[in-house]
C-alpha atoms as a PDB file:
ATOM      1  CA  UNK A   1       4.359-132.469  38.135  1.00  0.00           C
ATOM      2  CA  UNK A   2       1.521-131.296  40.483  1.00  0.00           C
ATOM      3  CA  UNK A   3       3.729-132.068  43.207  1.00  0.00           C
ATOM      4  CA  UNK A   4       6.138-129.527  42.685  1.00  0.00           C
ATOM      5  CA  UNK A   5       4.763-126.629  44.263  1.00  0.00           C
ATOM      6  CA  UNK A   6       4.302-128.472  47.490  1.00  0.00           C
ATOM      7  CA  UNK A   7       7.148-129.694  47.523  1.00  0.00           C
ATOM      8  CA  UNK A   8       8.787-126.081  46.721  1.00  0.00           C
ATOM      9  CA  UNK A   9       6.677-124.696  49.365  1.00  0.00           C
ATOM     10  CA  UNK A  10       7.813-127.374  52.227  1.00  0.00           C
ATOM     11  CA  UNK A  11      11.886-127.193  51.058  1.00  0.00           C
ATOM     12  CA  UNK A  12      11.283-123.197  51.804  1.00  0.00           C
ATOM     13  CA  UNK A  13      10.021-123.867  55.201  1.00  0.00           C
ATOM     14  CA  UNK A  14      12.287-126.294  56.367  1.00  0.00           C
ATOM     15  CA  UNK A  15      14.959-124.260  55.132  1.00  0.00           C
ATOM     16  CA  UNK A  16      13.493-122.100  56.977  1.00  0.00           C
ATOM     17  CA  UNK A  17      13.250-123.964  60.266  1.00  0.00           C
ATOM     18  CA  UNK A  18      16.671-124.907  59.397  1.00  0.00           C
ATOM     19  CA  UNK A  19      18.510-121.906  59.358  1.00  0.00           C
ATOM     20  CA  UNK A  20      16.864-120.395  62.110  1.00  0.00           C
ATOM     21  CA  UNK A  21      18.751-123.151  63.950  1.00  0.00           C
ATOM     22  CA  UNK A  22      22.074-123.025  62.557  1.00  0.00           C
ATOM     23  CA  UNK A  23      21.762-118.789  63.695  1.00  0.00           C
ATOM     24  CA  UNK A  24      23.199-121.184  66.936  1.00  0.00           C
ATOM     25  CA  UNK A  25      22.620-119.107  70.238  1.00  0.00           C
ATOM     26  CA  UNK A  26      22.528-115.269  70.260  1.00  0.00           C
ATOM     27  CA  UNK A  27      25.586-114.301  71.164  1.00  0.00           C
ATOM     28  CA  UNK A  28      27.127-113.368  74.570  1.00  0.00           C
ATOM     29  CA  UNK A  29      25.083-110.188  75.645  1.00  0.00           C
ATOM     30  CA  UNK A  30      22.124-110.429  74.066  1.00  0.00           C
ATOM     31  CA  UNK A  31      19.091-111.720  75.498  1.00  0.00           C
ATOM     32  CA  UNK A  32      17.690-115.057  74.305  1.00  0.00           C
ATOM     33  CA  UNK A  33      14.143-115.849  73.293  1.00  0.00           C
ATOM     34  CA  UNK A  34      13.088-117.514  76.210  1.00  0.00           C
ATOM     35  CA  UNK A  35      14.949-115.188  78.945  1.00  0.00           C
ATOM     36  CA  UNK A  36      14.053-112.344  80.529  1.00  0.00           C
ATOM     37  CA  UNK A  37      16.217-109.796  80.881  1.00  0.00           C
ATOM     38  CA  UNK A  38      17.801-108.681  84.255  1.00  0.00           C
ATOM     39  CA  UNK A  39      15.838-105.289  84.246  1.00  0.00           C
ATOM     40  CA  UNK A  40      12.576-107.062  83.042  1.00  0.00           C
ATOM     41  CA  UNK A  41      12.663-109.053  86.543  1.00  0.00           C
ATOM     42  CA  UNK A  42      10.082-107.469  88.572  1.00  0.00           C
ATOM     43  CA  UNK A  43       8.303-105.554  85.903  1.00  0.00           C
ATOM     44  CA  UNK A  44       4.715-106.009  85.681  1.00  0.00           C
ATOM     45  CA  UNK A  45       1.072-105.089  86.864  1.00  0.00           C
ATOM     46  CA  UNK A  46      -0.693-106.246  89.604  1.00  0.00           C
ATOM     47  CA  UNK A  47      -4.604-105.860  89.268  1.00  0.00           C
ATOM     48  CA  UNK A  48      -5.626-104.459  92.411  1.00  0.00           C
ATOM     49  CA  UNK A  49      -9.335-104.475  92.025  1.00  0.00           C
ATOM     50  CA  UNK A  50     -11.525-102.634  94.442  1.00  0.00           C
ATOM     51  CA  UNK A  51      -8.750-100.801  96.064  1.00  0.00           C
ATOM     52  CA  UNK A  52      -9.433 -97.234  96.985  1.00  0.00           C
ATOM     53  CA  UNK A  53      -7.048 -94.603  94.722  1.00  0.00           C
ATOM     54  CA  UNK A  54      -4.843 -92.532  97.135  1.00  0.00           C
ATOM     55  CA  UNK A  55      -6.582 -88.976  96.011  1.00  0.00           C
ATOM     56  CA  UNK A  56      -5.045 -87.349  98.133  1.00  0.00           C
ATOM     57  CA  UNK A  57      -1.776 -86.906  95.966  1.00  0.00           C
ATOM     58  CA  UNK A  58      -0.600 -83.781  95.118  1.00  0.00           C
ATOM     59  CA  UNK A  59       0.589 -83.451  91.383  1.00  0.00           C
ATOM     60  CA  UNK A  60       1.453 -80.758  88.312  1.00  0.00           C
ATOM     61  CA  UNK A  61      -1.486 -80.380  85.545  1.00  0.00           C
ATOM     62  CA  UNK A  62      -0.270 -79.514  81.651  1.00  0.00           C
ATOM     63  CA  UNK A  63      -1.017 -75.631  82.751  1.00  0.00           C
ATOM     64  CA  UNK A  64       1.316 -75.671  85.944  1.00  0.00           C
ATOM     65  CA  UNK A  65      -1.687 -75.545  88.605  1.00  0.00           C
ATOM     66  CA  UNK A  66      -1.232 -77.477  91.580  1.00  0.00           C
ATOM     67  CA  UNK A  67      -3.643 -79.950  91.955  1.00  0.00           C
ATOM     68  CA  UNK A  68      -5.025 -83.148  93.509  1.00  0.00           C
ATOM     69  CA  UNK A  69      -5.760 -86.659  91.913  1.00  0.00           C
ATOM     70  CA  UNK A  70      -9.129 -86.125  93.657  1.00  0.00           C
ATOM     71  CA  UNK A  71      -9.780 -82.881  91.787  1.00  0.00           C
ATOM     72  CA  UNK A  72     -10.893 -85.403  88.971  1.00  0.00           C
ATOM     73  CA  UNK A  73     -12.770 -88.092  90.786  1.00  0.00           C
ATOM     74  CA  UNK A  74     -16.315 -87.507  92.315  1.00  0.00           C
ATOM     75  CA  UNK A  75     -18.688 -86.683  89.591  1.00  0.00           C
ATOM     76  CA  UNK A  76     -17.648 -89.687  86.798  1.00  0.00           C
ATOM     77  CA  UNK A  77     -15.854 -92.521  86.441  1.00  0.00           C
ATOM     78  CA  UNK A  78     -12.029 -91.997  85.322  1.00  0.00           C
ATOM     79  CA  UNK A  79      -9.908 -94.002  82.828  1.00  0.00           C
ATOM     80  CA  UNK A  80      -6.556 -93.519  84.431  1.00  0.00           C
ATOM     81  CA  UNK A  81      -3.256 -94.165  82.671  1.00  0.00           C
ATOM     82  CA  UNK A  82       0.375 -94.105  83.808  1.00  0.00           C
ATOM     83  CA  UNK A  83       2.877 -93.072  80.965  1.00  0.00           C
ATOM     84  CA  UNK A  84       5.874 -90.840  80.647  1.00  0.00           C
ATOM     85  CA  UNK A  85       5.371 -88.347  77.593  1.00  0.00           C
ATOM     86  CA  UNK A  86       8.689 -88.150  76.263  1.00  0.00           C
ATOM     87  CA  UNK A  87       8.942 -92.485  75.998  1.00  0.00           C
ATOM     88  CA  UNK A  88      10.138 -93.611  72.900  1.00  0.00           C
ATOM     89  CA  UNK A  89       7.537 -96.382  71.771  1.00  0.00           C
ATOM     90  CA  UNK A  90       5.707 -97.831  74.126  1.00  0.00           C
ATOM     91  CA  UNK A  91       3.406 -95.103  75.778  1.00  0.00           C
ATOM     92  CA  UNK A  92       2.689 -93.554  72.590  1.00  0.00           C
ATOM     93  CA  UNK A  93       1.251 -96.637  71.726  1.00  0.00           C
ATOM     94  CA  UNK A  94      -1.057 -96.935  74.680  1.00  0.00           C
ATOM     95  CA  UNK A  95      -2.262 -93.176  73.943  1.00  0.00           C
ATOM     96  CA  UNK A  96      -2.604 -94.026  70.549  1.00  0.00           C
ATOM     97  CA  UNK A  97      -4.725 -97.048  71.074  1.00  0.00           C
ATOM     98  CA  UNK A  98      -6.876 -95.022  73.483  1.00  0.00           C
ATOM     99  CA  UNK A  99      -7.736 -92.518  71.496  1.00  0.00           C
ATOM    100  CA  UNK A 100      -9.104 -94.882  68.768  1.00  0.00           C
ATOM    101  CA  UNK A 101     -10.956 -96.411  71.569  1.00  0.00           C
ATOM    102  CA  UNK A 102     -12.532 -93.777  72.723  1.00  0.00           C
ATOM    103  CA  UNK A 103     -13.289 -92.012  69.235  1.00  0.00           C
ATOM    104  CA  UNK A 104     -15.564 -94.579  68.426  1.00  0.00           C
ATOM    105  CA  UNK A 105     -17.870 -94.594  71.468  1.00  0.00           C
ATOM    106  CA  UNK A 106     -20.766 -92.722  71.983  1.00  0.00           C
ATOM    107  CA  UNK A 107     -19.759 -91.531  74.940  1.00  0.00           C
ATOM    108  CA  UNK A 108     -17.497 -88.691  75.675  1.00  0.00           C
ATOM    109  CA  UNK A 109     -14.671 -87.417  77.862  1.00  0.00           C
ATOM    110  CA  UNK A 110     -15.807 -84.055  79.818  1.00  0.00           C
ATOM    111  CA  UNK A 111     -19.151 -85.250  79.812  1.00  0.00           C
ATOM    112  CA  UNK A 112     -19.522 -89.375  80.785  1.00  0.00           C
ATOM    113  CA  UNK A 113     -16.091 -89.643  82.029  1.00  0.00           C
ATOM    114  CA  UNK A 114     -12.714 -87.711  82.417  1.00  0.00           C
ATOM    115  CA  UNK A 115      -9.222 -89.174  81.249  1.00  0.00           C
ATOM    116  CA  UNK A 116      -6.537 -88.744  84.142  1.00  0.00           C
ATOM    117  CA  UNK A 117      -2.537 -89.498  82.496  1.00  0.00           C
ATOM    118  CA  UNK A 118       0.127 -89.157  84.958  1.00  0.00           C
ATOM    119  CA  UNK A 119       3.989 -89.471  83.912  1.00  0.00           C
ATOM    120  CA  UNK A 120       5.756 -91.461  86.123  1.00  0.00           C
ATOM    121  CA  UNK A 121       8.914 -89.445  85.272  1.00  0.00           C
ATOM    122  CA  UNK A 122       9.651 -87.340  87.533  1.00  0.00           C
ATOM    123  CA  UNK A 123      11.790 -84.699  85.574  1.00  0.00           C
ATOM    124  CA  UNK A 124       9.068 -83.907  83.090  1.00  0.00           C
ATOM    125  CA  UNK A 125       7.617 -80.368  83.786  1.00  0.00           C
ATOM    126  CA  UNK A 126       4.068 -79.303  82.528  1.00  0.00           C
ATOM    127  CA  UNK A 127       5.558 -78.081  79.202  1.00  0.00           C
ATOM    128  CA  UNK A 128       5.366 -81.924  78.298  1.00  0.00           C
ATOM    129  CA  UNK A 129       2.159 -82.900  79.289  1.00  0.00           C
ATOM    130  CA  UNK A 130       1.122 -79.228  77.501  1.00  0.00           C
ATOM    131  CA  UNK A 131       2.328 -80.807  74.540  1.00  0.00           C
ATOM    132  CA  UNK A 132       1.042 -84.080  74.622  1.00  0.00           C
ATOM    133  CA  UNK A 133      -2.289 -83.081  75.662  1.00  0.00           C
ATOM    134  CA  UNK A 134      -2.372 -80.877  72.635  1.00  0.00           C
ATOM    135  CA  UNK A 135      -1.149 -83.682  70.263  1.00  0.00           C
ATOM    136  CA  UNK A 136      -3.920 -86.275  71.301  1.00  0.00           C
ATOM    137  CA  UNK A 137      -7.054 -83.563  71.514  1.00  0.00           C
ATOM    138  CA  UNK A 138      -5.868 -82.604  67.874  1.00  0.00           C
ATOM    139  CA  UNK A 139      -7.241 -86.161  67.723  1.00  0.00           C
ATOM    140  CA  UNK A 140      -9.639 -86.473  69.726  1.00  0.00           C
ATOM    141  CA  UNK A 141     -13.351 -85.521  67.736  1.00  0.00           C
ATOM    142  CA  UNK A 142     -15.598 -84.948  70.902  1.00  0.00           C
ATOM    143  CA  UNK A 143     -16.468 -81.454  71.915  1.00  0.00           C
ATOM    144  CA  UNK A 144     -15.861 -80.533  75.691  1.00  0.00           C
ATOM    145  CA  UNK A 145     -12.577 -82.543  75.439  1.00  0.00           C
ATOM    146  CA  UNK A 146     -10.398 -79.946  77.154  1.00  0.00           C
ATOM    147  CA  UNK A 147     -12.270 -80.619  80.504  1.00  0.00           C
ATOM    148  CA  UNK A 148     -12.431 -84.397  80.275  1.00  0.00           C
ATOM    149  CA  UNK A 149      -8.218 -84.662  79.482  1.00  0.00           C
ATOM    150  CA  UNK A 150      -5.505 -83.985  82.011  1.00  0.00           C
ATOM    151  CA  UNK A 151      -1.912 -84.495  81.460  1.00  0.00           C
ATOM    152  CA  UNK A 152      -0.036 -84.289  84.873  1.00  0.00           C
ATOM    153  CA  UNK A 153       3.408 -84.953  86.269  1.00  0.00           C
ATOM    154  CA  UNK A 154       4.544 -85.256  89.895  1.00  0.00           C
ATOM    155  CA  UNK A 155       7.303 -85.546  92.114  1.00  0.00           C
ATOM    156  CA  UNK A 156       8.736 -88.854  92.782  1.00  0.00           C
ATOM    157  CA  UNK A 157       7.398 -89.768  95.840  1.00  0.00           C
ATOM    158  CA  UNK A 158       3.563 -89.028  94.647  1.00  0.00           C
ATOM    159  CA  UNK A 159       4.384 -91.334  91.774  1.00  0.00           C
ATOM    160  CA  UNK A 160       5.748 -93.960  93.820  1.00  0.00           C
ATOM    161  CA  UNK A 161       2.684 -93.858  95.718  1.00  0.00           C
ATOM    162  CA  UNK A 162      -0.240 -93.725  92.654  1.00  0.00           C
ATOM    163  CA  UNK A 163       2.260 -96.723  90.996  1.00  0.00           C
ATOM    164  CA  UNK A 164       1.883 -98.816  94.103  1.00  0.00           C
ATOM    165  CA  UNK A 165      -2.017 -98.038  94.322  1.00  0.00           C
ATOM    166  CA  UNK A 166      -2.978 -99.353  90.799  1.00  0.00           C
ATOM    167  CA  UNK A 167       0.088-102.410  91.056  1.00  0.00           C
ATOM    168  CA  UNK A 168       2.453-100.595  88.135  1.00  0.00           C
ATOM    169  CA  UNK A 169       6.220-102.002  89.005  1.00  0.00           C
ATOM    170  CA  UNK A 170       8.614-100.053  86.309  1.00  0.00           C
ATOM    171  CA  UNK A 171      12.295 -99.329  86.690  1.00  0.00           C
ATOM    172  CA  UNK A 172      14.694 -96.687  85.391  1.00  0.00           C
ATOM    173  CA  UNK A 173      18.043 -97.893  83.910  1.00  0.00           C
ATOM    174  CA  UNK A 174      20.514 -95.161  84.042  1.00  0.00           C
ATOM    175  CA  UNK A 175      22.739 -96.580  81.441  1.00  0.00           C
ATOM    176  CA  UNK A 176      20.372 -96.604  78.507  1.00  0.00           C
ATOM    177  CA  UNK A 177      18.086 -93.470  79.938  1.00  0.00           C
ATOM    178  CA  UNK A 178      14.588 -95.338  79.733  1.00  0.00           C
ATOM    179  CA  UNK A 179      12.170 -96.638  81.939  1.00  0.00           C
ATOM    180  CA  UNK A 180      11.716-100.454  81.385  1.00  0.00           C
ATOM    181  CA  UNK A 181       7.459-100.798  81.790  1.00  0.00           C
ATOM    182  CA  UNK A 182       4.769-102.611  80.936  1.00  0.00           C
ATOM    183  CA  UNK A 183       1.328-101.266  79.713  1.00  0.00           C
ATOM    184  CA  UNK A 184      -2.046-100.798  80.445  1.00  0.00           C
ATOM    185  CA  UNK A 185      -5.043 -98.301  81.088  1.00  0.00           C
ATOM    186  CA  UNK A 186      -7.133 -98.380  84.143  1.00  0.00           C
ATOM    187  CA  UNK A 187     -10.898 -97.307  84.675  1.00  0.00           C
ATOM    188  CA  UNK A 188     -11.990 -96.274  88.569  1.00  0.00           C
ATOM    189  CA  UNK A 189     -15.164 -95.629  89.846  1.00  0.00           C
ATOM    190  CA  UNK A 190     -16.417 -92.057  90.187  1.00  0.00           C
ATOM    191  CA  UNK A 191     -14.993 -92.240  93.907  1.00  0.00           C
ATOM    192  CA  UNK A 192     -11.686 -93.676  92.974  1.00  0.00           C
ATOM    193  CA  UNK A 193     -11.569 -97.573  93.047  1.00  0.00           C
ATOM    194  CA  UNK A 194     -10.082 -99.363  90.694  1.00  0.00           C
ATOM    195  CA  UNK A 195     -12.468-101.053  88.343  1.00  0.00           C
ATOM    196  CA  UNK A 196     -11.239-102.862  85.476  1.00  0.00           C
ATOM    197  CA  UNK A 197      -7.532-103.351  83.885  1.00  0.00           C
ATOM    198  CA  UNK A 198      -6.891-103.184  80.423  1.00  0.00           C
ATOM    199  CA  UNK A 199      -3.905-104.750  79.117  1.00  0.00           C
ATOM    200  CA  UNK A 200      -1.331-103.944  75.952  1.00  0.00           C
ATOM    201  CA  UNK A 201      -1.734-101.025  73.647  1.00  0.00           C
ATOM    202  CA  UNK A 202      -5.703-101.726  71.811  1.00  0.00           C
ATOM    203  CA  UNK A 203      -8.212-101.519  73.899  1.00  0.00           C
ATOM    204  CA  UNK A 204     -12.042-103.015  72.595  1.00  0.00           C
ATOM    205  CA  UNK A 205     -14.230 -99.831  72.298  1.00  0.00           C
ATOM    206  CA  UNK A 206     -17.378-102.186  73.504  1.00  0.00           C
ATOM    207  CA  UNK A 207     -15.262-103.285  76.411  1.00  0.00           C
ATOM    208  CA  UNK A 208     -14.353 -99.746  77.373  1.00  0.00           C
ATOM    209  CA  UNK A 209     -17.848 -98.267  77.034  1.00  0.00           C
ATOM    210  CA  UNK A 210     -18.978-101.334  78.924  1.00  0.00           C
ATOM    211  CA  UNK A 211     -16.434-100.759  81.679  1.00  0.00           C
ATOM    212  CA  UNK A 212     -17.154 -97.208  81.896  1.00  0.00           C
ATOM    213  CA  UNK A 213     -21.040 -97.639  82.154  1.00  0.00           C
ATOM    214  CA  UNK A 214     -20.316-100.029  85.283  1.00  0.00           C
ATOM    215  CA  UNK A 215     -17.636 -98.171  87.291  1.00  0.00           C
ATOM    216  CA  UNK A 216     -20.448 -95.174  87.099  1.00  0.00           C
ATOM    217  CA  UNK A 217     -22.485 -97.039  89.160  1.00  0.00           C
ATOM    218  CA  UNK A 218     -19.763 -98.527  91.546  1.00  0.00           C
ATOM    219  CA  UNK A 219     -19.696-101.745  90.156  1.00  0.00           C
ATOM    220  CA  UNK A 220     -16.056-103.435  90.038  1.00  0.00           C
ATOM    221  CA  UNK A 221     -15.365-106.116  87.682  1.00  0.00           C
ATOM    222  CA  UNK A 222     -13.274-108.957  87.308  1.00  0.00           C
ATOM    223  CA  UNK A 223      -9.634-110.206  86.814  1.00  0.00           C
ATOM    224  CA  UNK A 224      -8.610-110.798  83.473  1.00  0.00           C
ATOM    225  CA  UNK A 225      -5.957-112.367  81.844  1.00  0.00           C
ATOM    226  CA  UNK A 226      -2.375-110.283  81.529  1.00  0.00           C
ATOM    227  CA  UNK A 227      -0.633-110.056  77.947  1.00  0.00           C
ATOM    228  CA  UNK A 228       1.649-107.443  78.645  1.00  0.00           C
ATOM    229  CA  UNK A 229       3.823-105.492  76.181  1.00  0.00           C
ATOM    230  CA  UNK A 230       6.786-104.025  77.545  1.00  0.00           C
ATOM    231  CA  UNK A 231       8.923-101.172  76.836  1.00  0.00           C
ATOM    232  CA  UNK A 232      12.719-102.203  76.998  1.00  0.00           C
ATOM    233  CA  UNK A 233      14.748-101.244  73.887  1.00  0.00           C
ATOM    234  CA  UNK A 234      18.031-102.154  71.639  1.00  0.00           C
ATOM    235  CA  UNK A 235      21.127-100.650  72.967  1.00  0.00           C
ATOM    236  CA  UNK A 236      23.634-100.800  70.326  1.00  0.00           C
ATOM    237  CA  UNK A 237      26.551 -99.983  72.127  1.00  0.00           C
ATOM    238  CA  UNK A 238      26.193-102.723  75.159  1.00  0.00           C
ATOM    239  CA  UNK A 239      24.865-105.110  72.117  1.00  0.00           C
ATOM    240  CA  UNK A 240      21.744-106.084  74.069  1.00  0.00           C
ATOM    241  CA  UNK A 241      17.857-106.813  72.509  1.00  0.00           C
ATOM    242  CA  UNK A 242      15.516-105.240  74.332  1.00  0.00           C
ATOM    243  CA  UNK A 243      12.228-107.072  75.417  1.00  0.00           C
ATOM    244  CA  UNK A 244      10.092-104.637  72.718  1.00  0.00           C
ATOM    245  CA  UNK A 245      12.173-106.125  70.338  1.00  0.00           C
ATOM    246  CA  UNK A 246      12.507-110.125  71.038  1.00  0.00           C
ATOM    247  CA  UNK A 247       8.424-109.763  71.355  1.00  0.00           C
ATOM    248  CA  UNK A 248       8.526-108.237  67.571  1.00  0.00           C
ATOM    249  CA  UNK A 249      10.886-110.795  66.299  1.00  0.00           C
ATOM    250  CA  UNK A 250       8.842-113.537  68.102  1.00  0.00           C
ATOM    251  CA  UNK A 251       5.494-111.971  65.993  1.00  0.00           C
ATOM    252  CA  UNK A 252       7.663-111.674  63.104  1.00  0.00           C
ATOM    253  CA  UNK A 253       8.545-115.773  63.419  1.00  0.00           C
ATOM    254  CA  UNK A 254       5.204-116.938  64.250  1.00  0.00           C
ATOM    255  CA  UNK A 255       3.889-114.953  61.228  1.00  0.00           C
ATOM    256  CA  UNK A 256       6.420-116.276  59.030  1.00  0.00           C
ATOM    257  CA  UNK A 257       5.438-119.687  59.424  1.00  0.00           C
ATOM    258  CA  UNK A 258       2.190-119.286  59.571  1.00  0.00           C
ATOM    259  CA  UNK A 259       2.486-117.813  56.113  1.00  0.00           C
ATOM    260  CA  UNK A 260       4.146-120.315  54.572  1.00  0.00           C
ATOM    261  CA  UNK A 261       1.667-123.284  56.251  1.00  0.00           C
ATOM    262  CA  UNK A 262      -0.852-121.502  54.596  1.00  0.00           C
ATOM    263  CA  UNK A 263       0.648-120.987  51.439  1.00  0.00           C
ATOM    264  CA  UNK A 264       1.445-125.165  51.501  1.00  0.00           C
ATOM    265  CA  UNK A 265      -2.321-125.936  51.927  1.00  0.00           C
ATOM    266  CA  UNK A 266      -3.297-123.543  48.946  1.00  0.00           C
ATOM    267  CA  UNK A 267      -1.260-125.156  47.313  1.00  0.00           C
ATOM    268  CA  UNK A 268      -1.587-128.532  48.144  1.00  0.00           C
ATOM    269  CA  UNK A 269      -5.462-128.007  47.994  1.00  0.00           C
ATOM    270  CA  UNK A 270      -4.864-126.760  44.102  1.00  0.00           C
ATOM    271  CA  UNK A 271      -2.913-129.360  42.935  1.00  0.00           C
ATOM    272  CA  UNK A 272      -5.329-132.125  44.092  1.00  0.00           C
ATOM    273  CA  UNK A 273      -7.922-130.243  42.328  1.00  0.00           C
ATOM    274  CA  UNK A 274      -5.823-130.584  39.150  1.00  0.00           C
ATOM    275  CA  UNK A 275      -5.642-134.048  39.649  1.00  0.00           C
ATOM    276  CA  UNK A 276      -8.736-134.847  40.008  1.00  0.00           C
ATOM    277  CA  UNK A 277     -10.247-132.664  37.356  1.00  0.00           C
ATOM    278  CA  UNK A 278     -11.325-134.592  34.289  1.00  0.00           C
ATOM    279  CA  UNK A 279      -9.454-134.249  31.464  1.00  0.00           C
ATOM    280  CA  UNK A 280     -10.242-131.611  28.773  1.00  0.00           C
ATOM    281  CA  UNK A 281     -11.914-132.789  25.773  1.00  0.00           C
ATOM    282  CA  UNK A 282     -10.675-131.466  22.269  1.00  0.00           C
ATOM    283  CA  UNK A 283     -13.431-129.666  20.215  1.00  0.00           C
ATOM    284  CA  UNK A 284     -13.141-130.404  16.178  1.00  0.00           C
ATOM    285  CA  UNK A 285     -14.564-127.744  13.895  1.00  0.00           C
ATOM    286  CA  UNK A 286     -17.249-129.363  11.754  1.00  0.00           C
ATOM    287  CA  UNK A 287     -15.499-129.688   8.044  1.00  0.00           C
ATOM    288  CA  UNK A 288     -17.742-128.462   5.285  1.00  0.00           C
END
């Protein structure tokens, strides 16, 4: 009898296992777990450390002045980020993550370092980085944070050019209206070479103080290892998966099973306890 619960636990995972495999292949269309789709090919980030930013650029800040990407570099290092304000997922993730970053560090934008975002969509006007600037300071507790933000937008060829600088390969697919990207935030040195790369959507507050502290004084750091996220979504009417989602459903899988091989020790572990335990002895009353 102190069997059963393992062996409940192991008939759920193989029927598990089981019917994951009679699914059978996804169907024609839709992309399989170990494929990448067509538009993913070429997508990705190179790290380009040590090479110079082109500052010369002209772009659009969240007010509608003209300006240059080396209006911001010069005094402090920069954590630069390329996004497009009005993306569905993705980017708000990486500005997301960013801000929790850099709300628990003791340093602060407008003061130790400024925060440079730059849509690489080239029909957004300044109305949307107005907006999302206004969105993220409503989050952002640090005091001077108006000076230390800038939200900007450009013209294609200026993107083209700040894309190729950092290593940031993204396409545009007509069809579905959304830029298929990957993620990450950069940090430059005050006079705009690139420092560090960090990848995915959470970025380690130590590692970002850390990486701030050392592109202040010129000093460029290492490669690191690429886990990138991208942005690719679910188009119902083509009946394709988007790369977002096979990475979810791969999470989802992994966690699944992990689950239940940790539910099978627990219970595994409790039964032999049971086993082993010496019986219970019966207590009589004493009888007058």
């Amino acid at each position: 009898m102190t069997r059963a619960p393992l062996v409940a636990a192991t008939a759920l995972l193989i029927a598990a296992v089981c019917s994951a495999q009679a699914m059978g292949p996804p169907p024609s269309g839709i992309v399989k777990a170990n494929e990448t789709p067509a538009l993913l090919k070429g997508i990705g980030i190179d790290q380009r450390l040590d090479a110079p930013l082109p500052l010369s650029l002209a772009f659009t800040d969240e007010a509608g002045r003209e300006v240059r990407l080396g209006d911001f570099f010069g005094r402090r290092p920069v954590v630069l980020a390329l996004v497009y304000y009005n993306c569905p997922m993705l980017c708000t993730q990486v500005l997301n993550g960013l801000v929790g970053s850099l709300n628990t560090m003791s340093l602060a934008a407008g003061r130790d370092f400024d925060v440079v975002l730059v849509s690489f969509d080239p029909r957004e006007k300044p109305a949307n980085a107005r907006a999302s600037k206004e969105a993220y300071l409503s989050r952002y507790k640090h005091p001077a944070a108006d000076a230390g933000w800038h939200f900007l937008t450009g013209r294609e060829p200026e993107i083209q050019a700040l894309a190729q600088a950092v290593g940031f390969h993204y396409r545009y697919d007509a069809s579905l209206d959304q830029f298929a990207h990957a993620s990450a935030v950069y940090v430059a040195t005050p006079d705009g070479r690139l420092a560090r790369y960090f990848f995915g959507i959470e970025y380690a507050p130590r590692d970002l103080r850390l990486a701030l502290v050392e592109a202040s004084s010129g000093k460029i750091g290492t490669p690191v290892d690429q886990i990138l996220l991208f942005c690719f979504h679910y188009d119902p009417a083509l009946g394709k998966y988007g790369a977002a989602v096979v990475n979810i459903v791969r999470l989802a899988g992994i966690l699944t099973v992990a689950s239940l091989a940790v539910a099978i020790f627990l219970m595994s572990r409790r039964a032999r306890r049971r086993a082993s335990a010496p019986p219970a002895r019966l207590v009589h009353g004493a009888s007058r």
